[in-house]
Protein backbone atom coordinates (compact mmCIF):
# COMPACT_ATOMS: atom_id res chain seq x y z
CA UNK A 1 142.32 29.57 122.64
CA UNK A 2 142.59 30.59 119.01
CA UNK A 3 146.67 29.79 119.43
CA UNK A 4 145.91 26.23 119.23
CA UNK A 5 143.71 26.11 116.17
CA UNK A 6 146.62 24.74 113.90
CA UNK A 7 147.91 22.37 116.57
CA UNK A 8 144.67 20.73 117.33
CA UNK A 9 143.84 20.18 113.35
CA UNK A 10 147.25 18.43 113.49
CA UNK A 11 146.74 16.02 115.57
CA UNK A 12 143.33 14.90 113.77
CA UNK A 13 141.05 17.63 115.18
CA UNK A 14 137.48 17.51 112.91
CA UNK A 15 136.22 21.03 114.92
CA UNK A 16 136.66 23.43 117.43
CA UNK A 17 133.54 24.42 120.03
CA UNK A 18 134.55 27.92 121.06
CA UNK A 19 131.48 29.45 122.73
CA UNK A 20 132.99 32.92 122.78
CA UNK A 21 132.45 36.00 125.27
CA UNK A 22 134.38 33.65 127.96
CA UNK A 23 131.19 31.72 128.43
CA UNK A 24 131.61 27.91 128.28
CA UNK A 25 130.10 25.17 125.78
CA UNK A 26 127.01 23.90 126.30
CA UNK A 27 126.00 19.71 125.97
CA UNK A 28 123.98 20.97 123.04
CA UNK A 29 126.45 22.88 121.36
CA UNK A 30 128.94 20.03 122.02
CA UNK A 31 126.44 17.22 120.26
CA UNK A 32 126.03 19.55 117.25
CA UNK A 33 129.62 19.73 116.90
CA UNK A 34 130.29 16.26 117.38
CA UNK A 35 127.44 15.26 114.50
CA UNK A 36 128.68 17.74 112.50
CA UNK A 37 132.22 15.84 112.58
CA UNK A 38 131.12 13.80 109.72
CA UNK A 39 132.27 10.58 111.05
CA UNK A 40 130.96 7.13 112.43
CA UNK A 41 132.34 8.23 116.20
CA UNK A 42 133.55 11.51 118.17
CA UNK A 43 136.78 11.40 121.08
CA UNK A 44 135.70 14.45 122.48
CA UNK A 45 138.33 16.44 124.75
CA UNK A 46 136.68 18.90 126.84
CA UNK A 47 139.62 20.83 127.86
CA UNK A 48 138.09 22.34 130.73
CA UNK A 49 137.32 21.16 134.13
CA UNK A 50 133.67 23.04 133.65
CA UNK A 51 133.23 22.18 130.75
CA UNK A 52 133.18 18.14 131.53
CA UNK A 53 129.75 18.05 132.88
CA UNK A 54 128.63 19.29 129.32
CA UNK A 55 130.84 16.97 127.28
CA UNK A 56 129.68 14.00 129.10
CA UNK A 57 126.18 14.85 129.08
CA UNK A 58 126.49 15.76 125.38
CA UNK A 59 128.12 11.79 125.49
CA UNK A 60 125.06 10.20 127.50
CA UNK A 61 122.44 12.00 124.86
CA UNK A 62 124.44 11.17 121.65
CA UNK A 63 124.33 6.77 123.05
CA UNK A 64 127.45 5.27 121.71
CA UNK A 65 128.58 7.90 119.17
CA UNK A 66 130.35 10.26 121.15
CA UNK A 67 133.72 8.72 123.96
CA UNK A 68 134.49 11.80 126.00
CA UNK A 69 138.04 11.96 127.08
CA UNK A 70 138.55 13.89 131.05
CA UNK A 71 141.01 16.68 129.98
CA UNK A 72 141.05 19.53 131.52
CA UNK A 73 142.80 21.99 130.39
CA UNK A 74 144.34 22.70 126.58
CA UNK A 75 148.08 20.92 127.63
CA UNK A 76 146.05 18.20 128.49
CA UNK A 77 144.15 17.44 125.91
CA UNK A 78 147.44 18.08 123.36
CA UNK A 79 148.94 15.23 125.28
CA UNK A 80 146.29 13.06 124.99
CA UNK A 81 145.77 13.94 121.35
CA UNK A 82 149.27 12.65 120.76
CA UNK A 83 148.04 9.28 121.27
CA UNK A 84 145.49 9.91 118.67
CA UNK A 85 145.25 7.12 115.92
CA UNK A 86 142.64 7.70 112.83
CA UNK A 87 141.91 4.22 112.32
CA UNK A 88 141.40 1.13 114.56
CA UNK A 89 139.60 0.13 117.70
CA UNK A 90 137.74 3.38 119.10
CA UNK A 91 137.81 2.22 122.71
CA UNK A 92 141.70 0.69 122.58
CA UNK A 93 142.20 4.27 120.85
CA UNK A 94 140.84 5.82 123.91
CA UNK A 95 142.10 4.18 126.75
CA UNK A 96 145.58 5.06 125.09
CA UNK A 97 144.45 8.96 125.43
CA UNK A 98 142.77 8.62 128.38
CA UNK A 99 146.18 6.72 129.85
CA UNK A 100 148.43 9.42 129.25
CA UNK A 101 146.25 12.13 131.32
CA UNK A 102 147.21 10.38 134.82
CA UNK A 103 151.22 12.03 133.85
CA UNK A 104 150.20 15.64 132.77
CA UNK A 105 150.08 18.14 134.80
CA UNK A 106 149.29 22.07 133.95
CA UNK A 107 151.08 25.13 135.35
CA UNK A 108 149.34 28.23 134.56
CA UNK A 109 150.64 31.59 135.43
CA UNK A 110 148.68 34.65 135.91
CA UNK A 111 148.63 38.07 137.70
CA UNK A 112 146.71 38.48 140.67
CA UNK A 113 143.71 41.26 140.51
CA UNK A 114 142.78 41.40 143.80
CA UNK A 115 144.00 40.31 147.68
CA UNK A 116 142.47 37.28 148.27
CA UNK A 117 143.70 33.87 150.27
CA UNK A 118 143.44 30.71 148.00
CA UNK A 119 144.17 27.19 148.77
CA UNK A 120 145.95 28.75 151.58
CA UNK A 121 148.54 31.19 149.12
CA UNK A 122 148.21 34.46 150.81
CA UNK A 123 147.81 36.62 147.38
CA UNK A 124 148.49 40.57 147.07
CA UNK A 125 147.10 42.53 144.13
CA UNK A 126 149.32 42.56 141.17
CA UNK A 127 151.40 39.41 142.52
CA UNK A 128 152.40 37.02 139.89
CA UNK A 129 150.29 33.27 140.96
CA UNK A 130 150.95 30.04 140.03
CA UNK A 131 148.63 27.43 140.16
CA UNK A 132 149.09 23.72 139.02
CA UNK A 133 146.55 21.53 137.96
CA UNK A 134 144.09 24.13 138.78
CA UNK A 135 144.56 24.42 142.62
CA UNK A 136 146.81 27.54 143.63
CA UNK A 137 150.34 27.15 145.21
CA UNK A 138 152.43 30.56 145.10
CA UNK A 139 152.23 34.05 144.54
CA UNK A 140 155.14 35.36 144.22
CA UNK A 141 156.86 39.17 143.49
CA UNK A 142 157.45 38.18 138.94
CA UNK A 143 155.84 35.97 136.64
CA UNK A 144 159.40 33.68 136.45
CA UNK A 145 159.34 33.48 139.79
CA UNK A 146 156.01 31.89 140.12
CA UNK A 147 156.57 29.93 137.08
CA UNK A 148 159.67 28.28 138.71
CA UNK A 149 157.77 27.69 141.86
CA UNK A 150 154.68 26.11 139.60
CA UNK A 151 157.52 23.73 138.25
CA UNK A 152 158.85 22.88 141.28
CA UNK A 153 155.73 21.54 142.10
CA UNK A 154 154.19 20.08 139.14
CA UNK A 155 157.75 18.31 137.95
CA UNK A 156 158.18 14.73 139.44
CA UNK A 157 161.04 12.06 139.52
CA UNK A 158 159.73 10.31 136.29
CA UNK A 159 158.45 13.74 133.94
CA UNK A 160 160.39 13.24 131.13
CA UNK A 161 159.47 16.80 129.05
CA UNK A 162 157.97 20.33 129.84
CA UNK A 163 156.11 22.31 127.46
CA UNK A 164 155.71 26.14 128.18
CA UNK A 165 152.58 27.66 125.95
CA UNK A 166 152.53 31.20 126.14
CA UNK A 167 149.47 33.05 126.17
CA UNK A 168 147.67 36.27 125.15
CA UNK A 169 148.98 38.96 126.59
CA UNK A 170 152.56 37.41 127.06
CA UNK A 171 155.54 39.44 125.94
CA UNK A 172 156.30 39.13 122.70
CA UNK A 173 160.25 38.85 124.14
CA UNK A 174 159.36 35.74 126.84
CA UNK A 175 161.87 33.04 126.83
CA UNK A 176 161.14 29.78 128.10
C-alpha cells in the first residue's frame, strides 16, 4: 500500500508496481518495471502470495536479469529488504533475503463481512479475524482481541521483535 512508499525507497527500492483498482500485477507489467529499474539486475519482491506466479514468470521471460525473492506479503518483503546490500554478489545478496523469510511471519487483522467457516474458525459477521501467514485462526468479539490471539500464534520461542503496521482505515488513536 501507498504507506510503504517511503520505507521501501529506503531500503534501496528502484520502483513500485501498484496495479490499482485491487487488481494484481501482471508478469508483463512486472518485466517493464524491472527494465525500467535502470540497472544491470532486478531482486524482485512480490509481496503477495498471487502475485508470485507473475513475478516468477516475469523472472523466466527476462533470462538472468531479474532474481525473484518468495515474499508474500508487505512485512515480508520489509524483512527481507533489510538484508538488502547495493553492491556485491547478486546471488550471495539473495540467498541472504531469501534466508530471512523462513522467520517472518504476518498477522493481519480484519473485520469479518459475512458468516462464513474458514480453516475451521467459525466466523460471525462483523467479528474481528485474525489470520497468520495467510491461513485464518480466530475470530474473535474486538480487533485486540484477535490481534492477541494472531500473536499467540505467530510468536515462537526464538522471535526476537514484532512489528505492528497499521493500515487504512485504522484509528487514528490505535496503540500498539
Amino acid at each position: 500500500g501507498s504507506w510503504a512508499g517511503p520505507a521501501w525507497f529506503g531500503v534501496g527500492a528502484t520502483g513500485i508496481v501498484d496495479a490499482g483498482d485491487g487488481t494484481k500485477a501482471s508478469a508483463g507489467e512486472l518485466l517493464e518495471a524491472c527494465r525500467a529499474a535502470g540497472t544491470e539486475h532486478v531482486l524482485l519482491l512480490p509481496n503477495d502470495k498471487d502475485v508470485l506466479m507473475a513475478a516468477e514468470t516475469c523472472a523466466r521471460e527476462a533470462e538472468g536479469f531479474v532474481t525473484v525473492i518468495p515474499t508474500r506479503n508487505a512485512a515480508a518483503g520489509l524483512a527481507a529488504a533489510i538484508y538488502y546490500l547495493p553492491t556485491g554478489d547478486t546471488e550471495a545478496i539473495a540467498d541472504d533475503m531469501r534466508g530471512v523469510l523462513d522467520s517472518v511471519h504476518c498477522v493481519e487483522v480484519s473485520v469479518a463481512v459475512r458468516d462464513a467457516l474458514v480453516d475451521g474458525v467459525d466466523v460471525k459477521n462483523g467479528e474481528a479475524i485474525a489470520f497468520v501467514d495467510g491461513k485464518l485462526v480466530a475470530s474473535l468479539a474486538s480487533v485486540e482481541e484477535a490481534l492477541m490471539a494472531g500473536l499467540a500464534d505467530a510468536v515462537e520461542e526464538t522471535s526476537e521483535i514484532v512489528t505492528v503496521y497499521l493500515g487504512e482505515g485504522a484509528p487514528a488513536d490505535a496503540e500498539a
